[in-house]
C-alpha atoms as a PDB file:
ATOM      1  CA  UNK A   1      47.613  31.133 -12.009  1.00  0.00           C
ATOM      2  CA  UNK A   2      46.235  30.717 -15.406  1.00  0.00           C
ATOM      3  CA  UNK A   3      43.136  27.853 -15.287  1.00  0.00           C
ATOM      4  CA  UNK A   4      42.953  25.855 -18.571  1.00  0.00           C
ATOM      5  CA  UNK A   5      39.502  25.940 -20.496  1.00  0.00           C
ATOM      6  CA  UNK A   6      39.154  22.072 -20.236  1.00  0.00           C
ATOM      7  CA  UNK A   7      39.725  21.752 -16.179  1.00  0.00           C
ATOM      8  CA  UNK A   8      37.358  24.771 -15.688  1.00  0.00           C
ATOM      9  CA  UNK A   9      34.279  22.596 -17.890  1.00  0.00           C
ATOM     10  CA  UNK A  10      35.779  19.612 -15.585  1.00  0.00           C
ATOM     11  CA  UNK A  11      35.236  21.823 -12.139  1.00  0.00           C
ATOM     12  CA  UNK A  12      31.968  23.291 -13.241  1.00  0.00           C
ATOM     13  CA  UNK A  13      30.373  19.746 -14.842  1.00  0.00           C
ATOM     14  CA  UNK A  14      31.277  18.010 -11.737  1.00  0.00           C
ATOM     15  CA  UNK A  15      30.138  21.372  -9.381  1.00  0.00           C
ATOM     16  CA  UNK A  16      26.772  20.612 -11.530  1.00  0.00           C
ATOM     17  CA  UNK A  17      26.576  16.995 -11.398  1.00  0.00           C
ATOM     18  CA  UNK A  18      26.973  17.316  -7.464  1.00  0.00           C
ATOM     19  CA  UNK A  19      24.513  19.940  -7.399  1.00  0.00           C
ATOM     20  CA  UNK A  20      22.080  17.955  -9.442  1.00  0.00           C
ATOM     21  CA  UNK A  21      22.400  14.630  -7.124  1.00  0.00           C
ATOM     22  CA  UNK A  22      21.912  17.394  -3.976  1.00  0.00           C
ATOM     23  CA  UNK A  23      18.782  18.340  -5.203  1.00  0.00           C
ATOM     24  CA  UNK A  24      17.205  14.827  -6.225  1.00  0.00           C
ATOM     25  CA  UNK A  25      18.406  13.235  -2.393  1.00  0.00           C
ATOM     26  CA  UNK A  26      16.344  16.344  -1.118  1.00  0.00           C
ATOM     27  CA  UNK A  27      13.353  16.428  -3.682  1.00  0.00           C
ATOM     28  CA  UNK A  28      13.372  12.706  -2.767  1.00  0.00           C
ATOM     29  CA  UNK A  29      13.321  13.326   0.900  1.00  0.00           C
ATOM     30  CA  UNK A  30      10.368  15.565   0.483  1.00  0.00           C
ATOM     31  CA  UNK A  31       8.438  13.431  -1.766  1.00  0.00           C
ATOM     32  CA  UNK A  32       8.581   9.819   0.366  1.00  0.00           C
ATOM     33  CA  UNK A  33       5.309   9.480   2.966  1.00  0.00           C
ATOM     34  CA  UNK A  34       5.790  10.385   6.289  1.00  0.00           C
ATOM     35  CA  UNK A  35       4.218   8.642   9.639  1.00  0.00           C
ATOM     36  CA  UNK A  36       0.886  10.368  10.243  1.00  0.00           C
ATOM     37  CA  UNK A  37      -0.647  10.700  13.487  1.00  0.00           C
ATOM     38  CA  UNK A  38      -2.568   7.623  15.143  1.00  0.00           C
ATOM     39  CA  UNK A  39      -6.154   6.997  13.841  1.00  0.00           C
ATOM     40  CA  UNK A  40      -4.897   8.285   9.976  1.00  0.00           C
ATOM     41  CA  UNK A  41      -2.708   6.295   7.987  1.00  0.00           C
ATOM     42  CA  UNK A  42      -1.112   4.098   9.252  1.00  0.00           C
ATOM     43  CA  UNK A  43       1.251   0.696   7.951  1.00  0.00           C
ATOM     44  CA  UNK A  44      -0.613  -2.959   8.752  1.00  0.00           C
ATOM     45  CA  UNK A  45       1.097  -5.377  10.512  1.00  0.00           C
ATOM     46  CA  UNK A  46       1.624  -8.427   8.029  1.00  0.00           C
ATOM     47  CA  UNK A  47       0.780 -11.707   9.033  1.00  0.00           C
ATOM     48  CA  UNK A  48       3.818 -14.242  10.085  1.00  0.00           C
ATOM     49  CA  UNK A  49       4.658 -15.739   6.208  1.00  0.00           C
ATOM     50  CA  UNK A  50       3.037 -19.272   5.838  1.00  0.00           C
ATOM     51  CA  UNK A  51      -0.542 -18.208   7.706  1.00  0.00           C
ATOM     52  CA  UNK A  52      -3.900 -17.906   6.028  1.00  0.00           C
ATOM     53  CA  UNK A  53      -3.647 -14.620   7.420  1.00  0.00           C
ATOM     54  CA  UNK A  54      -0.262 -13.753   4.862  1.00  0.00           C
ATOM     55  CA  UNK A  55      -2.312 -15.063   2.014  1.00  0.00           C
ATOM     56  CA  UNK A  56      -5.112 -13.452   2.828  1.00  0.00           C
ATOM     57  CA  UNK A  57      -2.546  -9.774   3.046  1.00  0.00           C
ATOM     58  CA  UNK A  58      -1.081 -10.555   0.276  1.00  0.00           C
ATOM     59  CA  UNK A  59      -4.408 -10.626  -1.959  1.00  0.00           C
ATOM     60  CA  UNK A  60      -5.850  -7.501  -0.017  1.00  0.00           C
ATOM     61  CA  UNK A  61      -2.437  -5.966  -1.503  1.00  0.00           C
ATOM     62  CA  UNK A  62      -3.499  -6.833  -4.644  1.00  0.00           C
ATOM     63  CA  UNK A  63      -6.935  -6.906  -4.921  1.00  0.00           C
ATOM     64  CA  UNK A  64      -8.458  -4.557  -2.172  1.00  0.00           C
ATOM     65  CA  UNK A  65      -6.151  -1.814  -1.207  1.00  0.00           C
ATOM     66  CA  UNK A  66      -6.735   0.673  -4.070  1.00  0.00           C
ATOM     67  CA  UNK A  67     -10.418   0.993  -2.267  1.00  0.00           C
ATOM     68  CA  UNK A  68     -10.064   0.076   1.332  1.00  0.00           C
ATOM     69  CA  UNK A  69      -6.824   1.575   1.698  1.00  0.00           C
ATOM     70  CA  UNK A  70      -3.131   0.409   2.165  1.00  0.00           C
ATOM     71  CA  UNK A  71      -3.881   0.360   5.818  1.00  0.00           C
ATOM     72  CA  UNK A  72      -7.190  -0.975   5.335  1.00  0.00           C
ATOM     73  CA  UNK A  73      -8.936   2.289   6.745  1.00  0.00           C
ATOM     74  CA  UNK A  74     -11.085   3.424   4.295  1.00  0.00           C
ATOM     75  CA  UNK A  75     -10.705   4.968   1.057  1.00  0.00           C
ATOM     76  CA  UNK A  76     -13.554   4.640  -1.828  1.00  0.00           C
ATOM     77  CA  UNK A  77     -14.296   1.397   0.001  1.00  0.00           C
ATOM     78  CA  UNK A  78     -15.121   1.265   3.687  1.00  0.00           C
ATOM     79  CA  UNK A  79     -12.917   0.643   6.453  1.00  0.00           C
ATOM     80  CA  UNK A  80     -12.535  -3.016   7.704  1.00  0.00           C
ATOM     81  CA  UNK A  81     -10.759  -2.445  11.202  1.00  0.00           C
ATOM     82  CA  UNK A  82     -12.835  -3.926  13.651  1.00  0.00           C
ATOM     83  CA  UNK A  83     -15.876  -5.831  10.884  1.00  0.00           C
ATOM     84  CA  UNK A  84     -18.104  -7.569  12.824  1.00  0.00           C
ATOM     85  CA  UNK A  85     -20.167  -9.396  10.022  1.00  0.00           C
ATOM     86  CA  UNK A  86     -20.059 -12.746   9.955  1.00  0.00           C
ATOM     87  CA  UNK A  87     -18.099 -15.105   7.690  1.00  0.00           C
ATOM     88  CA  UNK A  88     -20.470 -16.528   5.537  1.00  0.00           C
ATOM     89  CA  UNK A  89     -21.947 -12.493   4.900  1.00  0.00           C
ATOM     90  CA  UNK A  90     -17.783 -11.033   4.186  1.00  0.00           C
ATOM     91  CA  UNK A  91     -17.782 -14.533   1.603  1.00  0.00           C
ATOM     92  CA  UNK A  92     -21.043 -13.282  -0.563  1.00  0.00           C
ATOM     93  CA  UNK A  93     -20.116  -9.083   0.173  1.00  0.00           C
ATOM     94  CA  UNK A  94     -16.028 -10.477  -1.449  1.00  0.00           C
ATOM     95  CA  UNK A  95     -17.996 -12.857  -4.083  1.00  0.00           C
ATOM     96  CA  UNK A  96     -20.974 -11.354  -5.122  1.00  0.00           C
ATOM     97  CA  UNK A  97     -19.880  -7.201  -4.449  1.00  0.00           C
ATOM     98  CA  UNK A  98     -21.713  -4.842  -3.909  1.00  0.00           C
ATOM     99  CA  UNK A  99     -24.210  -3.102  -6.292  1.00  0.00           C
ATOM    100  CA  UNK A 100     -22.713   0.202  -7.440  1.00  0.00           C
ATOM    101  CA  UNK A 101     -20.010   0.488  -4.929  1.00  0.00           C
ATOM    102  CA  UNK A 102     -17.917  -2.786  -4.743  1.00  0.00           C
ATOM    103  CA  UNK A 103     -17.213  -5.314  -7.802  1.00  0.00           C
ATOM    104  CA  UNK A 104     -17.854  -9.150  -7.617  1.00  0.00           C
ATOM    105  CA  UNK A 105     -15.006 -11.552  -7.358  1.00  0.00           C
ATOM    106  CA  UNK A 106     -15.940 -14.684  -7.950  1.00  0.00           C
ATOM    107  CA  UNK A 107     -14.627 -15.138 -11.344  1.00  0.00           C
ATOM    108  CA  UNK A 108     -11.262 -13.744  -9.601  1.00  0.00           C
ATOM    109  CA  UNK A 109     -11.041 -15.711  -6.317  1.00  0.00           C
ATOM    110  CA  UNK A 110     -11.981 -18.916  -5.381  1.00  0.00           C
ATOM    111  CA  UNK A 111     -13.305 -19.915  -1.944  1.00  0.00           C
ATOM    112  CA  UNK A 112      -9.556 -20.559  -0.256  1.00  0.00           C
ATOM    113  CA  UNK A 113      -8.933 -17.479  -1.336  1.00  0.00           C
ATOM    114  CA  UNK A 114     -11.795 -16.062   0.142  1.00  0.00           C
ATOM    115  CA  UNK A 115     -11.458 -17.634   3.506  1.00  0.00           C
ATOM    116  CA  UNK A 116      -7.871 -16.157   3.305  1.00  0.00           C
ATOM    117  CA  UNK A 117      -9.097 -12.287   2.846  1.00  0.00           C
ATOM    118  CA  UNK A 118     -11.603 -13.099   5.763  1.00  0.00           C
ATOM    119  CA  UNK A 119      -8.430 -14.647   7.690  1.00  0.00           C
ATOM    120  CA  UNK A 120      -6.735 -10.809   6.949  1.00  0.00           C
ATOM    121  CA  UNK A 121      -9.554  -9.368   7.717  1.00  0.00           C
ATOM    122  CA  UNK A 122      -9.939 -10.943  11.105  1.00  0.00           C
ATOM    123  CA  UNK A 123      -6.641  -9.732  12.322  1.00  0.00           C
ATOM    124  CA  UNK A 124      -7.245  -5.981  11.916  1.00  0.00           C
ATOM    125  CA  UNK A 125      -9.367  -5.575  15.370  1.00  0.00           C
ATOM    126  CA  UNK A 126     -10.427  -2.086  15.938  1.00  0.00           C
END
């Protein structure tokens, strides 16, 4: 049985394409995060939608997370599980910074937002 040279480029192109999408799924499977044991990194629990709390999440996200960490533990910034400052010291550390290691965000959040960060903040226990 004689194979024309068109259907053999058909067979191998698709045999390559298939091969191709194999090894992306699998690259991709070894690339994504995995769960890490308790006490590393671990996912926060977001606030019900509508709470100071979810505002307050939603601006750590944005605003805080590339230091503190995505969960919050620690990175270049300290972790916040379990802070046990008062309000009215987390409201100058967020507005003021801190010298050398933390930036000021005054100019970036107002007060509501503030008290919404400290909201967050408040429901990350220990």
């Amino acid at each position: 049985m004689k194979i024309s040279l068109q259907l053999k480029g058909t067979i191998l192109g698709t045999a390559a394409g298939l091969a191709a999408i194999g090894i992306a799924f699998a690259a991709g499977q070894i690339l994504q995060p995995k769960h890490v044991a308790s006490g590393a990194a671990e996912e926060l629990v977001v606030p019900p939608a509508g709470t100071p709390a979810n505002a307050g999440y939603k601006l750590f996200m944005l605003n805080c997370a590339h230091c503190h960490g995505s969960d919050a533990r620690g990175d270049e910034g300290p972790d916040l599980h379990g802070v046990t400052k008062s309000d009215q010291r987390i409201t100058k550390i967020i507005q003021n910074g801190v010298k050398g290691e933390m930036p000021k965000f005054s100019a970036k959040l107002n007060d509501a937002d503030t008290q919404a960060l400290i909201a967050f903040i408040r429901t990350l226990g220990d």
